[in-house]
Structures are given as C-alpha cells and as structure tokens.
C-alpha atoms as a PDB file:
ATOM      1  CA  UNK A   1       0.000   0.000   0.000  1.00  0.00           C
ATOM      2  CA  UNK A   2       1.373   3.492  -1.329  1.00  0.00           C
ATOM      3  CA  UNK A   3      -0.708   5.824   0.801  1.00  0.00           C
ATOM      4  CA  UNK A   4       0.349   6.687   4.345  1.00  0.00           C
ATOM      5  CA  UNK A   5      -1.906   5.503   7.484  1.00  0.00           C
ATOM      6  CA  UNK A   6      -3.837   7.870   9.587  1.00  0.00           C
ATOM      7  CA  UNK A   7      -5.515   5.857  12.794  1.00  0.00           C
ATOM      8  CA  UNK A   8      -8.722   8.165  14.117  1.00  0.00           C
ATOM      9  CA  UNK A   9     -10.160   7.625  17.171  1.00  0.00           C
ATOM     10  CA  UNK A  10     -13.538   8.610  17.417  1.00  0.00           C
ATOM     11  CA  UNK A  11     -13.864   8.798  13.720  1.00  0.00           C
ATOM     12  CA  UNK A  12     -18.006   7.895  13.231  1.00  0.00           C
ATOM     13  CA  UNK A  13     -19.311  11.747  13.762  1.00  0.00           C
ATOM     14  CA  UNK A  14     -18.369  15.073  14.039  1.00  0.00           C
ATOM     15  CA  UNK A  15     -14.965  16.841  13.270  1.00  0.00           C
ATOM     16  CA  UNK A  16     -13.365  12.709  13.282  1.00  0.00           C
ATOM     17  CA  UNK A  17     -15.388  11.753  10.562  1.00  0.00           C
ATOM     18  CA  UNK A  18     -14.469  15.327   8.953  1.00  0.00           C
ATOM     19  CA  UNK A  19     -10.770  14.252   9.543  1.00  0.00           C
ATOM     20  CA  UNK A  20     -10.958  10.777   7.629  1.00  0.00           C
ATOM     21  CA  UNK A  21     -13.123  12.542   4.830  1.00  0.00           C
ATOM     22  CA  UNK A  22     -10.303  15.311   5.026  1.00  0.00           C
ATOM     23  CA  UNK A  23      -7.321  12.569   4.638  1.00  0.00           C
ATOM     24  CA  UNK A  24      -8.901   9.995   2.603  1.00  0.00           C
ATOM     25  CA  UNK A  25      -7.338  11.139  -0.527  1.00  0.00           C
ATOM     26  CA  UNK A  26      -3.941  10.478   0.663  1.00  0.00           C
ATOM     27  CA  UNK A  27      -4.115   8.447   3.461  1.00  0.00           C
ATOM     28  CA  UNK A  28      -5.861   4.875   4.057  1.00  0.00           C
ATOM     29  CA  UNK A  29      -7.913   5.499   7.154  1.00  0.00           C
ATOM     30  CA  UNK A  30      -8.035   3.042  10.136  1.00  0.00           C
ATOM     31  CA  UNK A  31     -11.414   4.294  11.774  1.00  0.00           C
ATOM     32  CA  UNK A  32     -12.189   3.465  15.515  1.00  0.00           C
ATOM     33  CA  UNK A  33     -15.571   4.130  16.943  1.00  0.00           C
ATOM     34  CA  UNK A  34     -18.287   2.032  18.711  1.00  0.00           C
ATOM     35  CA  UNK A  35     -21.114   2.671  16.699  1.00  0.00           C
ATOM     36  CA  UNK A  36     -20.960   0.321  13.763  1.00  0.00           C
ATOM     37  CA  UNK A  37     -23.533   1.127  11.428  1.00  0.00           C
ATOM     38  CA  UNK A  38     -22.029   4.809  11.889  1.00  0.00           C
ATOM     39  CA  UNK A  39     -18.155   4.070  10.618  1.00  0.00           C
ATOM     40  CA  UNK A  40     -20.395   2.056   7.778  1.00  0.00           C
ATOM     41  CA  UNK A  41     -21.478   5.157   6.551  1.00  0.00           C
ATOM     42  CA  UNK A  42     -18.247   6.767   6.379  1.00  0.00           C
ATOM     43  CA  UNK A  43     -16.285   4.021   4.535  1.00  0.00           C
ATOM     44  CA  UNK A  44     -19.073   4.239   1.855  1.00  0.00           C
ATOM     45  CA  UNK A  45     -18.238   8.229   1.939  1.00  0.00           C
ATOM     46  CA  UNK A  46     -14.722   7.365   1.938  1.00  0.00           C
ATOM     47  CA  UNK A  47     -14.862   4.758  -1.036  1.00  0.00           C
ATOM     48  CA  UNK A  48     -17.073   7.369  -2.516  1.00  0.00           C
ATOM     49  CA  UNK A  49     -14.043   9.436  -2.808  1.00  0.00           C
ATOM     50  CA  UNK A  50     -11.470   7.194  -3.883  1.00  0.00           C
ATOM     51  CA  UNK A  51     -10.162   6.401  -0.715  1.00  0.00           C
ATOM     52  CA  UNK A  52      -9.964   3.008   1.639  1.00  0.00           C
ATOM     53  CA  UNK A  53     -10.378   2.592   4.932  1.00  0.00           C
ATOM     54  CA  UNK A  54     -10.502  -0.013   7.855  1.00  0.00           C
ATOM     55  CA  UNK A  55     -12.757  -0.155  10.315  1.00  0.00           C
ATOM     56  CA  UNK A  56     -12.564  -0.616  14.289  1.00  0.00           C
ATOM     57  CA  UNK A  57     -15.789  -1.147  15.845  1.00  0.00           C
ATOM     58  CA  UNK A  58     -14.449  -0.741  19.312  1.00  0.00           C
ATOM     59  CA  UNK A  59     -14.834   1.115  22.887  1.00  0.00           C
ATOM     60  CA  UNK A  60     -11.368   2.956  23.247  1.00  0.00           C
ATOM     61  CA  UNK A  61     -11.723   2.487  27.152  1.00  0.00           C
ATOM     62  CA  UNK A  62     -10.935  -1.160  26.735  1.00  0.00           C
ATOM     63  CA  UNK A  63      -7.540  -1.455  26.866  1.00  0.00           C
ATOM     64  CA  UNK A  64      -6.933  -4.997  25.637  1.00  0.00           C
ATOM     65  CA  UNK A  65      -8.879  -4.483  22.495  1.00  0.00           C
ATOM     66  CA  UNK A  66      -6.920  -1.433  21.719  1.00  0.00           C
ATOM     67  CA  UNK A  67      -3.484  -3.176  22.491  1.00  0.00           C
ATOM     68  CA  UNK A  68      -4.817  -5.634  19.713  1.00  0.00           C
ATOM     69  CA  UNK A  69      -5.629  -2.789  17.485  1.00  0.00           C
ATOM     70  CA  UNK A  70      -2.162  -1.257  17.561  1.00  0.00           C
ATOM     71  CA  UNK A  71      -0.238  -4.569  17.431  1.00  0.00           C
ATOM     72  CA  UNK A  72      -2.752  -5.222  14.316  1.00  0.00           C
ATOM     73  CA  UNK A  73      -1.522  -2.182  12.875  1.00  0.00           C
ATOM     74  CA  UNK A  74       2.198  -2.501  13.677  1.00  0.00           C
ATOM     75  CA  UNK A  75       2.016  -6.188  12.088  1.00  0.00           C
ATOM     76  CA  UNK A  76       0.056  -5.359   9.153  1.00  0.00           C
ATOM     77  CA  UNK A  77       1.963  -1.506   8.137  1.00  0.00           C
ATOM     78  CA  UNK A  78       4.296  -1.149  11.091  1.00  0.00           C
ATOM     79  CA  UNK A  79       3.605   2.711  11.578  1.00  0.00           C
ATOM     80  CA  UNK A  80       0.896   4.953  11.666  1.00  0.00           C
ATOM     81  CA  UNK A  81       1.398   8.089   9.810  1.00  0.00           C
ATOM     82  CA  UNK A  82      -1.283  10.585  11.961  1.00  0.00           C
ATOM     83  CA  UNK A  83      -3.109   9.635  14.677  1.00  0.00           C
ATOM     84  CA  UNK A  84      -6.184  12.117  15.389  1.00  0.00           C
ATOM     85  CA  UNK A  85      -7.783  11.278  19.169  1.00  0.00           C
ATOM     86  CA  UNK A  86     -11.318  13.171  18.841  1.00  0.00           C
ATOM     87  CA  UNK A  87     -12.998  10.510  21.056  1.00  0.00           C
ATOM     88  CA  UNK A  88     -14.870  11.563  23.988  1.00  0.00           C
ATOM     89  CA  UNK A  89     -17.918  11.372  26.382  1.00  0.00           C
ATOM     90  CA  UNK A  90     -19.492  14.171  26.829  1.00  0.00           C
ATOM     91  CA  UNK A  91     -21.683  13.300  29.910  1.00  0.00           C
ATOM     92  CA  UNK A  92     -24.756  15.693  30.506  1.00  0.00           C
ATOM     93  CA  UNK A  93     -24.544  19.541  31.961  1.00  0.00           C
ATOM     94  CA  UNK A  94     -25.488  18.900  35.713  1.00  0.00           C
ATOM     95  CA  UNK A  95     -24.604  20.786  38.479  1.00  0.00           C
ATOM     96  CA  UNK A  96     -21.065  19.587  40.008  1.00  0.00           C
ATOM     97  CA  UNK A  97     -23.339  18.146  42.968  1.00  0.00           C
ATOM     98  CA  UNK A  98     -25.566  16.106  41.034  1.00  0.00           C
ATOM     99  CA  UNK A  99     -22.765  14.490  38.956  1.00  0.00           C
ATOM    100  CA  UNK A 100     -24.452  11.600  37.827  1.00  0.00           C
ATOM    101  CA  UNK A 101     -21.946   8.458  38.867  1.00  0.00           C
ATOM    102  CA  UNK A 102     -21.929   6.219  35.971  1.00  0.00           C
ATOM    103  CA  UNK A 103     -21.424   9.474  33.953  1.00  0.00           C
ATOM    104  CA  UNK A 104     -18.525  10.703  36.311  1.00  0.00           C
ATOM    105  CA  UNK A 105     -16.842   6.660  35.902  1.00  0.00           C
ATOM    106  CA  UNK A 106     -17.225   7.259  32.210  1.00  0.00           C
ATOM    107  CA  UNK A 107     -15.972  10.462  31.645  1.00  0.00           C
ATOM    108  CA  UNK A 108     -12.533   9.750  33.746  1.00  0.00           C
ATOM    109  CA  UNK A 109     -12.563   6.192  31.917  1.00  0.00           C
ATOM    110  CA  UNK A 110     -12.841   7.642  28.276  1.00  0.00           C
ATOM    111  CA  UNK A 111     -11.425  11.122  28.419  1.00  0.00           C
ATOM    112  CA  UNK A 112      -8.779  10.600  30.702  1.00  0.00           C
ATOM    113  CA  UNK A 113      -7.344   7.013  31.284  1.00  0.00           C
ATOM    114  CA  UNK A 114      -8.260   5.866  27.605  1.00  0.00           C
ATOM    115  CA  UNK A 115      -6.292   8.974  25.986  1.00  0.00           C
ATOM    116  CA  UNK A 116      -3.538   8.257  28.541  1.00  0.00           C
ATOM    117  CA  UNK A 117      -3.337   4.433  27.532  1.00  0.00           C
ATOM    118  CA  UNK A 118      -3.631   5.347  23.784  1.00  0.00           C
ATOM    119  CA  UNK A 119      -0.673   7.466  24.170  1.00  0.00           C
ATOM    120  CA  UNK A 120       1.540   4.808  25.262  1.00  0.00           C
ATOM    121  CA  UNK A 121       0.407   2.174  22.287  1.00  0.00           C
ATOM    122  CA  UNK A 122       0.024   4.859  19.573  1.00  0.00           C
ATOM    123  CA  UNK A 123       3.416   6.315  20.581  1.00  0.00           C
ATOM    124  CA  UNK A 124       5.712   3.396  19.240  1.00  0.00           C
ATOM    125  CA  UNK A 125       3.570   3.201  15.697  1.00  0.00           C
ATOM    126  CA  UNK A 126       4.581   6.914  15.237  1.00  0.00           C
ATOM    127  CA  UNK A 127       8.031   6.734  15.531  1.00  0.00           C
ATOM    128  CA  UNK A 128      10.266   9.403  14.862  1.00  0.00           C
ATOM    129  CA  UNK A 129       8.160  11.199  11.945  1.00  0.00           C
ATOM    130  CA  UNK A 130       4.370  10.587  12.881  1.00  0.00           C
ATOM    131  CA  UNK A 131       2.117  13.198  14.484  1.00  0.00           C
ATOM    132  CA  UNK A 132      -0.584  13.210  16.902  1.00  0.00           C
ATOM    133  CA  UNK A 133      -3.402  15.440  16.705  1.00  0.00           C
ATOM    134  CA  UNK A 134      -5.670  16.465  20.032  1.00  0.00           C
ATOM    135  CA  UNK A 135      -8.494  18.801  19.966  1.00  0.00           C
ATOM    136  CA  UNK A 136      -9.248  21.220  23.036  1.00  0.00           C
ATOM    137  CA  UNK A 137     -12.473  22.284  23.799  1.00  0.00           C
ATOM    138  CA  UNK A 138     -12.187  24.455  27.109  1.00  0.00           C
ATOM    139  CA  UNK A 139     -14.951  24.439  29.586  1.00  0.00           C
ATOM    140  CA  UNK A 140     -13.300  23.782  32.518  1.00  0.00           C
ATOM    141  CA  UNK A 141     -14.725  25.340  35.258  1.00  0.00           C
ATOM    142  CA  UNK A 142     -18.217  26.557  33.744  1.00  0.00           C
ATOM    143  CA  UNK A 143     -21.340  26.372  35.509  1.00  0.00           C
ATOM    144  CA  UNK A 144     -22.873  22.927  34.495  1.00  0.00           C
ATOM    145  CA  UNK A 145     -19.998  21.213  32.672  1.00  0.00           C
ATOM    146  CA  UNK A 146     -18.174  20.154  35.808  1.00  0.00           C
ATOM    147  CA  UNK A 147     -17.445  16.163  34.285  1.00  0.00           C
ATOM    148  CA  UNK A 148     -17.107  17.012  30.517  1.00  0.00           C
ATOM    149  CA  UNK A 149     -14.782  20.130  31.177  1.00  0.00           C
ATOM    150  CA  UNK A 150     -12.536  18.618  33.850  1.00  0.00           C
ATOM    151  CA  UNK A 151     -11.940  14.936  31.847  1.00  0.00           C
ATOM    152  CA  UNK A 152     -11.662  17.085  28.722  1.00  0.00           C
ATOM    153  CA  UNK A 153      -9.098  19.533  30.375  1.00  0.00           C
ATOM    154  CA  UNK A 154      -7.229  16.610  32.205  1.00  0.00           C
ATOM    155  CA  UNK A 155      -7.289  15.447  28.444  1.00  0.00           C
ATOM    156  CA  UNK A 156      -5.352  18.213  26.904  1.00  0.00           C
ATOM    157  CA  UNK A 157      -2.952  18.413  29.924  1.00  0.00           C
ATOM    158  CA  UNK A 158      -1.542  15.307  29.146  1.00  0.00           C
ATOM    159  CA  UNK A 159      -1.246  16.333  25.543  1.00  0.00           C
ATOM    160  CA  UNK A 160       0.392  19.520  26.210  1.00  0.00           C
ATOM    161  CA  UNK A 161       3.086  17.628  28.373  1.00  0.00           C
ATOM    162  CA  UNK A 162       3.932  15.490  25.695  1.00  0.00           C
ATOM    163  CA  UNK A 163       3.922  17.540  23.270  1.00  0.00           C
ATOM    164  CA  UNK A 164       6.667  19.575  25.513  1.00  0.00           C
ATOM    165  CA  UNK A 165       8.430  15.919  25.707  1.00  0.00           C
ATOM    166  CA  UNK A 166       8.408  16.460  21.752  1.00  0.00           C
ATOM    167  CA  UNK A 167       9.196  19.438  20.968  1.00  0.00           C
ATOM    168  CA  UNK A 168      12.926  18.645  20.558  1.00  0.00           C
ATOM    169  CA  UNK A 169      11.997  15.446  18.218  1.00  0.00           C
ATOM    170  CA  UNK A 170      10.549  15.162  14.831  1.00  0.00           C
ATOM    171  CA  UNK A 171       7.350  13.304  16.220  1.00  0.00           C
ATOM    172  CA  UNK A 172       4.653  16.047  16.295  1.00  0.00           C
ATOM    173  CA  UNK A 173       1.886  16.403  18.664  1.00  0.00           C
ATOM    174  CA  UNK A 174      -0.467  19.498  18.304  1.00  0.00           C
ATOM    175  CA  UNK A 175      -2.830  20.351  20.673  1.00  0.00           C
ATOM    176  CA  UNK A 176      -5.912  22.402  18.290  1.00  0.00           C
ATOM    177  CA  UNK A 177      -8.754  24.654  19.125  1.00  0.00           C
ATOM    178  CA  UNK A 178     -11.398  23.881  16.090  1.00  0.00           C
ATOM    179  CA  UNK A 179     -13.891  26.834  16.085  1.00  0.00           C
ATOM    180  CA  UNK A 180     -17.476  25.661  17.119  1.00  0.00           C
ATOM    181  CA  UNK A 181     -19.342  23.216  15.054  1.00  0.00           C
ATOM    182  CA  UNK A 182     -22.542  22.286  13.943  1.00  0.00           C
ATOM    183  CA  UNK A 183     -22.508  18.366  15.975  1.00  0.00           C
ATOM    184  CA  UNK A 184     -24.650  16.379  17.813  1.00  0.00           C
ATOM    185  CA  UNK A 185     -22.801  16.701  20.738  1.00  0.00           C
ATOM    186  CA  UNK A 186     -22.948  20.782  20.793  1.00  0.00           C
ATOM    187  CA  UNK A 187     -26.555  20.673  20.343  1.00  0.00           C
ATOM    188  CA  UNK A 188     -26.911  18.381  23.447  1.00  0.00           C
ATOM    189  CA  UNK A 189     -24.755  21.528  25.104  1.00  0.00           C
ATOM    190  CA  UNK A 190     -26.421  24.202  23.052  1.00  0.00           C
ATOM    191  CA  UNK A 191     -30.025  23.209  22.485  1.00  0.00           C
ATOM    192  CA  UNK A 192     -31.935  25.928  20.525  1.00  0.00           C
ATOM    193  CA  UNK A 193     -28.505  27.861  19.294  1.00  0.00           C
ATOM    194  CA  UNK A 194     -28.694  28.590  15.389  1.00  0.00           C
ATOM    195  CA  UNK A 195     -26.203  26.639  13.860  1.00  0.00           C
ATOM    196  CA  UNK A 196     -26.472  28.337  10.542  1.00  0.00           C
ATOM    197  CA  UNK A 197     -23.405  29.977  11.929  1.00  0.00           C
ATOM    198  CA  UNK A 198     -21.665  27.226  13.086  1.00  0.00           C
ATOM    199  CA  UNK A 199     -18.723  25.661  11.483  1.00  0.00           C
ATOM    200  CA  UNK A 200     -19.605  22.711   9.020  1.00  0.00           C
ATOM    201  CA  UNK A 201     -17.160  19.911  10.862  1.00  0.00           C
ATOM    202  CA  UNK A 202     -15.744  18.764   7.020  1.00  0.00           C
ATOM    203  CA  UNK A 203     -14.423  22.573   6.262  1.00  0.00           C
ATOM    204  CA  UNK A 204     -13.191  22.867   9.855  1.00  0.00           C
ATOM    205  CA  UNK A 205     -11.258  19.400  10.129  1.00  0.00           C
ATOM    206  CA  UNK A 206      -9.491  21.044   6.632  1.00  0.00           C
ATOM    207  CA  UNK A 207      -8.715  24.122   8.498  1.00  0.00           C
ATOM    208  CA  UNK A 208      -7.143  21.999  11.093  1.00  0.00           C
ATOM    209  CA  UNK A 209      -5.315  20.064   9.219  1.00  0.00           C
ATOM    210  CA  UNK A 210      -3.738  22.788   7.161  1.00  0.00           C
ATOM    211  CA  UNK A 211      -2.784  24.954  10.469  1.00  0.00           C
ATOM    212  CA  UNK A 212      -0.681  21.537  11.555  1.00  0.00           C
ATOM    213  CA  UNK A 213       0.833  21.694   7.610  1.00  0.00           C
ATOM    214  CA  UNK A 214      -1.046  18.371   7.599  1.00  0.00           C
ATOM    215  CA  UNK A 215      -3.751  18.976   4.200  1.00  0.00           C
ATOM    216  CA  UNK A 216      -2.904  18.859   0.573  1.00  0.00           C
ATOM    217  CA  UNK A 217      -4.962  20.427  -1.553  1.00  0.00           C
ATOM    218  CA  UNK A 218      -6.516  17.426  -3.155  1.00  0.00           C
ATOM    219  CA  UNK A 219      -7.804  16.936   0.483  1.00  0.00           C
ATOM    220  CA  UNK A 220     -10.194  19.683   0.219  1.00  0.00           C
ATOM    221  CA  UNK A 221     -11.702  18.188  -2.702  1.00  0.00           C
ATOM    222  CA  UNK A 222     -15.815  16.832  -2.614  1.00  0.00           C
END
C-alpha cells in the first residue's frame, strides 16, 4: 500500500469523521468508533471518494482491544502516519453536585485514562516522523460542565506535556482549538442555538489540518 496511514479515534461523527473525509485522498484510514452502522457510513463516503479505509468497531476504554488494534496495525503496516484522538464522552450539563456516577466513571474512563493508555500504544507506531493530533475544547470550570470540562481539560494536559516531551523530536503532537461546530454533541450543550453559523465539521477538520501543515490540496476536494 502506497498511501500513508492515519488511525482516528472517534472517527463515526463530528470533526473525526471530517478528519478521515479530510485525509482519505492520501491516506488509508483506520477508523475506531463504537457505533458500527455509523463508521459504515463513512467508509461508503470514503470509497465514494477514492479512498480506503478499515474499520474498528471498538470502545477505546478497553484497553486490551486497543493493544490488539495497535499490534494489528504494527504487524500489518508497522507505523501509523497521523493519529487524530477526537474521542470523547461528553456526559450531561449537571450541576457539580448532582454528577451523575456512571457518567462521572465514564468520563474519567474515556477522556482521561483511555487517551492516557492510547498514548503509550500509539506512541511506538509513530516513531520518529508521525504526528498526533488532540483537539481542546475548554470548559473547565463553567457552571454545568463540571465532568465534561474537567476529563476534557485533564485530556489536553496530558497532551500539552507530551507535546513539551516532543518538541525537541521530529514526532509532532499538536494540541488544536477547532472553532465551534454544527454536531450532535454541541446541540446536546447548546439546544436551541442557530447553527447556521456554526462551522460545518468537514471545512473545519481542513482548516485543522492545514494549520498543523497536515492537508494537501486534493484533500479539500468533494
């Protein structure tokens, strides 16, 4: 296989599915999400555009299923080119005192321990010339998003420190701020905002991708 690998994690919706649509043209996509039917859709946009992809119906918070993923990948390419980490649970706004506990478990579990974990596998397949993409979305210490903004800004703490661990090395790892976007999890946030003015996720994954000097031009094709 010619085309470089990008590995997405949390690739079925949103700005992750904008991302593989975004690097299908020049990258064969390994696409991890739990919703199956979901990542369906997207390889059939993908193959749409010319482009291949693998999919990995999978929860990222199981460790031993994602150790299999990333010795699948090392065994079958032996390096991931970009890895993009836009999974996340984004439990519902309560107020820190009625944090529900399942959704306080799951938070820590997914946004935290999971990215940690994925660190430590992905981190090998990159080697000296792969990059990691996070994606911050700062609501840390707002009324009402107590569990989503602390896990998320836990999160991006750990990316920011290795990124600093980096910075010295050709691996890459940049932390991004995508501008608000018309998903399904901001309307759970947001309900009744008009998201005529939001930010289609497609255009804004190729904005990200061209601030990390990550997007061709073909990419911004269809």
């Amino acid at each position: 296989m010619d085309k470089k690998i990008a590995l997405i994690t949390g690739a079925s919706r949103g700005l992750g599915s904008g991302l593989a649509e975004a690097l299908c043209h020049t990258h064969h996509i390994v696409a991890v999400a739990r919703t199956t039917g979901a990542l369906e859709e997207l390889d059939d946009r993908i193959q749409a555009k010319g482009g291949s992809a693998t999919l990995a119906p999978m929860d990222i918070s199981k460790a031993d299923a994602m150790a299999q993923l990333c010795r699948s990948i090392f065994d079958r390419w032996g390096k991931v080119d970009i890895w993009a980490h836009c999974a996340i649970h984004a439990a519902p706004l309560s107020p820190a005192d009625h944090i529900d506990a399942k959704d306080w478990d799951k938070s820590v579990s997914i946004n935290v321990v999971a990215s940690g974990t994925l660190i430590a596998f992905v981190a090998p397949l990159l080697g000296e010339t792969g990059t990691a993409l996070f994606f911050d979305d700062p609501h840390a210490g707002e009324k009402f998003f107590g569990a989503y903004g602390a896990t998320k800004a836990a999160q991006i703490a750990l990316a920011k420190s290795w990124a600093a661990e980096k910075a010295r090395s050709k691996t890459q790892v940049h932390v991004l701020a995508p501008q608000p976007m018309a998903t399904a999890t901001r309307a759970r946030f947001f309900p009744g905002e008009d998201r005529t003015i939001l930010s289609a996720p497609r255009d804004e994954a190729v904005r990200l991708l061209q601030q990390a000097g990550l997007c061709e031009s073909r990419g911004e094709e269809n």
